[in-house]
C-alpha atoms as a PDB file:
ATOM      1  CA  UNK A   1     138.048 311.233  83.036  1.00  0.00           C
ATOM      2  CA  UNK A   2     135.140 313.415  82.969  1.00  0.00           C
ATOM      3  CA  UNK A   3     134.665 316.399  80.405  1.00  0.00           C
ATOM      4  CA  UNK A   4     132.970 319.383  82.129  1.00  0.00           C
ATOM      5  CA  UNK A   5     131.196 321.618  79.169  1.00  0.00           C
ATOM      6  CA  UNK A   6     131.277 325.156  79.796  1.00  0.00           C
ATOM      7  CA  UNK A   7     127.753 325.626  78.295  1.00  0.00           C
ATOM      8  CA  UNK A   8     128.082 329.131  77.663  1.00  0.00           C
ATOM      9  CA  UNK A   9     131.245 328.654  75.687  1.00  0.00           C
ATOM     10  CA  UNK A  10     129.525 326.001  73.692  1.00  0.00           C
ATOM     11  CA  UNK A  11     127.021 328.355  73.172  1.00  0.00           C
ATOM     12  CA  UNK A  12     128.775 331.564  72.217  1.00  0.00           C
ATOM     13  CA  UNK A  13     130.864 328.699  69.587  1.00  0.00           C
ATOM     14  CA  UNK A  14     127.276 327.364  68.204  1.00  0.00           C
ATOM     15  CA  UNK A  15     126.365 330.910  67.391  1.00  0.00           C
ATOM     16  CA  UNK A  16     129.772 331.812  65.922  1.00  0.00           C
ATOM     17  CA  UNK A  17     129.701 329.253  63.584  1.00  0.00           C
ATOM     18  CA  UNK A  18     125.879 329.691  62.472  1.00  0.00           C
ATOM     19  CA  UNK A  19     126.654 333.618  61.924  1.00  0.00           C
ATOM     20  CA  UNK A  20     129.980 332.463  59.540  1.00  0.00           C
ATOM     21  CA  UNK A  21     128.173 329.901  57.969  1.00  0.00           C
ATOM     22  CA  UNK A  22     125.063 332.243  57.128  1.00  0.00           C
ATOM     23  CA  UNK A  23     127.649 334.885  56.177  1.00  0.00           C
ATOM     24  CA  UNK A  24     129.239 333.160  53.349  1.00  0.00           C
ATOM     25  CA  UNK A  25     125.802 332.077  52.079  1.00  0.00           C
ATOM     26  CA  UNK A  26     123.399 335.136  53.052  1.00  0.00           C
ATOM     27  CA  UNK A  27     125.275 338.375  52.477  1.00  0.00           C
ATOM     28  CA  UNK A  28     126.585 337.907  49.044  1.00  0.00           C
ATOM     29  CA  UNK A  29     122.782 337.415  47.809  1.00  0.00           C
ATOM     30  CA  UNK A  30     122.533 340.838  49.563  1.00  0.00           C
ATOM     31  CA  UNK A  31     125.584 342.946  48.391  1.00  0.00           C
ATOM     32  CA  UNK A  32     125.056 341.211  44.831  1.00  0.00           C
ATOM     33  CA  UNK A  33     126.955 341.302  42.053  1.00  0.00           C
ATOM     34  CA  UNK A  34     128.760 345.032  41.143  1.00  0.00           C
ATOM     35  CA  UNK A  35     127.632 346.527  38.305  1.00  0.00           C
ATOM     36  CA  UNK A  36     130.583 347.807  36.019  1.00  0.00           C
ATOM     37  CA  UNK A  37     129.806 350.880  33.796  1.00  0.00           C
ATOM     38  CA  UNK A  38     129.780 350.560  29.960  1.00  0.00           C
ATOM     39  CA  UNK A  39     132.027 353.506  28.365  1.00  0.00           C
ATOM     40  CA  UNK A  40     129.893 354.791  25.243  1.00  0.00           C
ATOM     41  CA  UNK A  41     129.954 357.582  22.805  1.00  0.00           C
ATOM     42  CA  UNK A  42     127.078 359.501  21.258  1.00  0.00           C
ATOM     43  CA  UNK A  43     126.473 358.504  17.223  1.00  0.00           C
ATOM     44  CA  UNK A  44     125.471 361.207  15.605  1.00  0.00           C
ATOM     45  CA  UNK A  45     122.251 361.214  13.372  1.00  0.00           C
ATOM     46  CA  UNK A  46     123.941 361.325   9.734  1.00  0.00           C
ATOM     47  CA  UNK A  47     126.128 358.453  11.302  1.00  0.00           C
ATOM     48  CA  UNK A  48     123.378 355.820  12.551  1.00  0.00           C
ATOM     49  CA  UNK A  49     123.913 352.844  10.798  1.00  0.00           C
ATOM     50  CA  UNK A  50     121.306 351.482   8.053  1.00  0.00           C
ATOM     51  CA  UNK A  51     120.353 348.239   9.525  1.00  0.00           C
ATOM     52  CA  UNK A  52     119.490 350.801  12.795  1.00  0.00           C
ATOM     53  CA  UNK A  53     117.623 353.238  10.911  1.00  0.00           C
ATOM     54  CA  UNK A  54     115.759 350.353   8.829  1.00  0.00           C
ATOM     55  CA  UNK A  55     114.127 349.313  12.267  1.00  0.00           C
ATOM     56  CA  UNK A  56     113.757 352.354  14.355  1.00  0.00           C
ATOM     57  CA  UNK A  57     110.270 352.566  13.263  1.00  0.00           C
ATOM     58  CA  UNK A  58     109.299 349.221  14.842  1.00  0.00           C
ATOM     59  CA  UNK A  59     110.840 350.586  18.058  1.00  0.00           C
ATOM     60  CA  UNK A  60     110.212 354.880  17.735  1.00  0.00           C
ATOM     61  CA  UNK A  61     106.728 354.846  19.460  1.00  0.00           C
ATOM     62  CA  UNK A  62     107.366 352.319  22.380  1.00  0.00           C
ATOM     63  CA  UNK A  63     109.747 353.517  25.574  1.00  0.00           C
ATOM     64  CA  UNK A  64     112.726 350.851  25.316  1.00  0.00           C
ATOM     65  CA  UNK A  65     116.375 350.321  25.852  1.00  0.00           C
ATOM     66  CA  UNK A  66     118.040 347.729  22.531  1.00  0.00           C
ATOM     67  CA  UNK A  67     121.312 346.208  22.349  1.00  0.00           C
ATOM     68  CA  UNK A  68     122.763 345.350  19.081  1.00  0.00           C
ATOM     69  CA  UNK A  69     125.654 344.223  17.085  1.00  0.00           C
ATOM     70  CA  UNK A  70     127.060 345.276  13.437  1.00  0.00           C
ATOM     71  CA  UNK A  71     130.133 344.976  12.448  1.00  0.00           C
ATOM     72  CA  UNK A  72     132.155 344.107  15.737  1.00  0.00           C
ATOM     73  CA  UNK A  73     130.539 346.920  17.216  1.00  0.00           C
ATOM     74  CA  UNK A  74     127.256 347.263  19.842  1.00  0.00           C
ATOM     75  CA  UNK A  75     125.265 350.124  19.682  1.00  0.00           C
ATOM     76  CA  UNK A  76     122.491 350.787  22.498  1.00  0.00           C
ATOM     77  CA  UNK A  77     119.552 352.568  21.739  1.00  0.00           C
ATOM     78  CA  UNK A  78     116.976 354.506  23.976  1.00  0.00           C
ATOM     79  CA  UNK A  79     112.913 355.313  22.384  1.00  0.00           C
ATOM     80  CA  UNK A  80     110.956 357.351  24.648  1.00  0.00           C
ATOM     81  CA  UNK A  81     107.581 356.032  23.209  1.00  0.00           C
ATOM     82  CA  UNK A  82     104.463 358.155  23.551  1.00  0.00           C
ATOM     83  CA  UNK A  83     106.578 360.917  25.654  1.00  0.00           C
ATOM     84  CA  UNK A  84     106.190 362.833  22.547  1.00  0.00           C
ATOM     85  CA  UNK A  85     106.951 366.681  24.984  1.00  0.00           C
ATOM     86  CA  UNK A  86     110.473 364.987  26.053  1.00  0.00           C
ATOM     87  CA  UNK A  87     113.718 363.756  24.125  1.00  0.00           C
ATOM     88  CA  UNK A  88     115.874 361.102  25.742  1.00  0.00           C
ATOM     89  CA  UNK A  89     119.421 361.152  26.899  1.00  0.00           C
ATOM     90  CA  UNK A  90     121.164 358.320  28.203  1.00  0.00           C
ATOM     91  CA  UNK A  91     122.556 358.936  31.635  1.00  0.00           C
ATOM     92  CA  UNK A  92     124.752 355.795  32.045  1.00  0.00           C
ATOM     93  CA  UNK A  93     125.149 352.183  30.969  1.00  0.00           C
ATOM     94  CA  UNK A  94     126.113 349.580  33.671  1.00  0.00           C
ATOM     95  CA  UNK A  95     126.803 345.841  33.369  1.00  0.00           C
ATOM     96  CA  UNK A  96     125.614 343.611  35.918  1.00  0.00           C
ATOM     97  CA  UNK A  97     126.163 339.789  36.119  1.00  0.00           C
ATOM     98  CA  UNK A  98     122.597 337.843  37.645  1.00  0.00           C
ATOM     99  CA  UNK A  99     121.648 334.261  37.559  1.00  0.00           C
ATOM    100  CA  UNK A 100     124.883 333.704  35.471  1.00  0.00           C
ATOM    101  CA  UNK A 101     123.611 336.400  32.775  1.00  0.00           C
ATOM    102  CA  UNK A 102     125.116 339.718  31.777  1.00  0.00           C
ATOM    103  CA  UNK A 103     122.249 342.342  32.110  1.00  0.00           C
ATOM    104  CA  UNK A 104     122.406 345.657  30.793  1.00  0.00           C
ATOM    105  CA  UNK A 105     121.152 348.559  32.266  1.00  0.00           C
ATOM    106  CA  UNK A 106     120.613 351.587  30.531  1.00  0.00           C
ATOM    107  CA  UNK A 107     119.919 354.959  32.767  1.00  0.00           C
ATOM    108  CA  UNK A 108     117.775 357.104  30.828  1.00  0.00           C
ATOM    109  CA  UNK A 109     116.644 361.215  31.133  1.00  0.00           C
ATOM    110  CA  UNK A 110     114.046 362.293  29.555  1.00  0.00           C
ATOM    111  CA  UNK A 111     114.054 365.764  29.207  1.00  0.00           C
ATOM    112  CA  UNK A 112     112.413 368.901  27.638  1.00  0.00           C
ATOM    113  CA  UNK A 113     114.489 370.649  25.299  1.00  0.00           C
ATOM    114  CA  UNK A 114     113.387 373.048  22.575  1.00  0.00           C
ATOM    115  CA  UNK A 115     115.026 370.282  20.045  1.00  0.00           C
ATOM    116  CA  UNK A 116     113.199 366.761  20.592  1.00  0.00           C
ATOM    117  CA  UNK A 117     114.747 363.756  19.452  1.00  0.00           C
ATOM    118  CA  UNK A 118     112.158 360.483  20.161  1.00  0.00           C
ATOM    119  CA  UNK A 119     115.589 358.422  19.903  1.00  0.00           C
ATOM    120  CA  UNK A 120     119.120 358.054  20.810  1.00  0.00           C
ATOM    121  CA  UNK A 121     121.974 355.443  19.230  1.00  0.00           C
ATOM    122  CA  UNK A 122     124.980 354.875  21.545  1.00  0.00           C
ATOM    123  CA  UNK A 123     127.904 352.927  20.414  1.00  0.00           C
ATOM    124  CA  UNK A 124     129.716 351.162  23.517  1.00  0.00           C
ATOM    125  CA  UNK A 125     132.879 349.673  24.464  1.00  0.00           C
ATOM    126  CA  UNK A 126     131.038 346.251  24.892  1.00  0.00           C
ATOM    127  CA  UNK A 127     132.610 342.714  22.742  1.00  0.00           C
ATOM    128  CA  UNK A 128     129.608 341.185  23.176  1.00  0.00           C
ATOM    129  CA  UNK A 129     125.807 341.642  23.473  1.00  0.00           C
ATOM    130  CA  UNK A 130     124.096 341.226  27.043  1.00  0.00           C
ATOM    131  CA  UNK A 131     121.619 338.389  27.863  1.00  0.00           C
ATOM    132  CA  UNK A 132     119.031 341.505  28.829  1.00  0.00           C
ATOM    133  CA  UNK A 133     118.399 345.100  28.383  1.00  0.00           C
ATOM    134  CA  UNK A 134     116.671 346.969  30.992  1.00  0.00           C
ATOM    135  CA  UNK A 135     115.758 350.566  31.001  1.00  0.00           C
ATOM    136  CA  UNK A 136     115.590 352.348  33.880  1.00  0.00           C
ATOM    137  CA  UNK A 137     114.314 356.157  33.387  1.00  0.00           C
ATOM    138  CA  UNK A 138     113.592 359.615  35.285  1.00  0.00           C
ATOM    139  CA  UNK A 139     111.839 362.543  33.909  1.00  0.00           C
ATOM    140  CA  UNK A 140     113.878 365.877  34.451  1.00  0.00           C
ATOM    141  CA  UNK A 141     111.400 369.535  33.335  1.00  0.00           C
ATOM    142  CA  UNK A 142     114.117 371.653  32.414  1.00  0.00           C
END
């Protein structure tokens, strides 16, 4: 017995296969992983912690996101560097898993108010520090 091929079939089932295939491998490099915001509150200046305080000015002139931990507890902190016109707000703090590493990214404003603060100390829901900080900032003249 004879098989006839119905080469267009076998075509169309090549292709189908390729585009699954390349699915499962291709588009989850694309979509990536979802970042997942970090919940955080504001610490006010008489409540920074010492050990923060004692190396802010290592960090005060230089624009920078930090992570770290005291006590059970991470605190995120934003410098705006050399922006001396602008104080900082932080915008929003997401978690994002790459290369098997939990990167943080901290959302940053810097903005012009009449009060000017060349810092700001966070403390965040987070357990654990992430393997990287990166800052991501705007400017917004209001």
């Amino acid at each position: 017995m004879k098989i006839k091929w119905n080469t267009k079939a076998v075509l169309y089932g090549i292709i189908a296969i390729i585009l699954v295939v390349g699915g499962f491998l291709v588009v989850p490099k694309f979509l990536g992983d979802k970042a997942e915001a970090v919940e955080f509150t504001i610490v006010e200046r008489d409540s920074i912690p010492d050990k923060i305080l004692d190396i802010m000015p290592k960090y005060v002139n230089e624009e920078r996101a930090l992570a770290c931990k005291i006590k059970d507890k991470v605190y995120v902190i934003v410098t705006r560097g050399e922006n001396k016109d602008y104080g900082v707000e932080i915008d929003k703090i997401e978690m994002v898993k790459e290369d098997d590493k939990m990167n943080m990214k901290v959302y940053s404003v810097y903005k012009k108010p009449e009060d000017s603060h060349p810092y700001i100390v966070v403390e965040s829901t987070l357990a654990e520090l992430p393997d990287k900080v990166e800052l991501i900032s705007k400017f917004e003249d209001k």
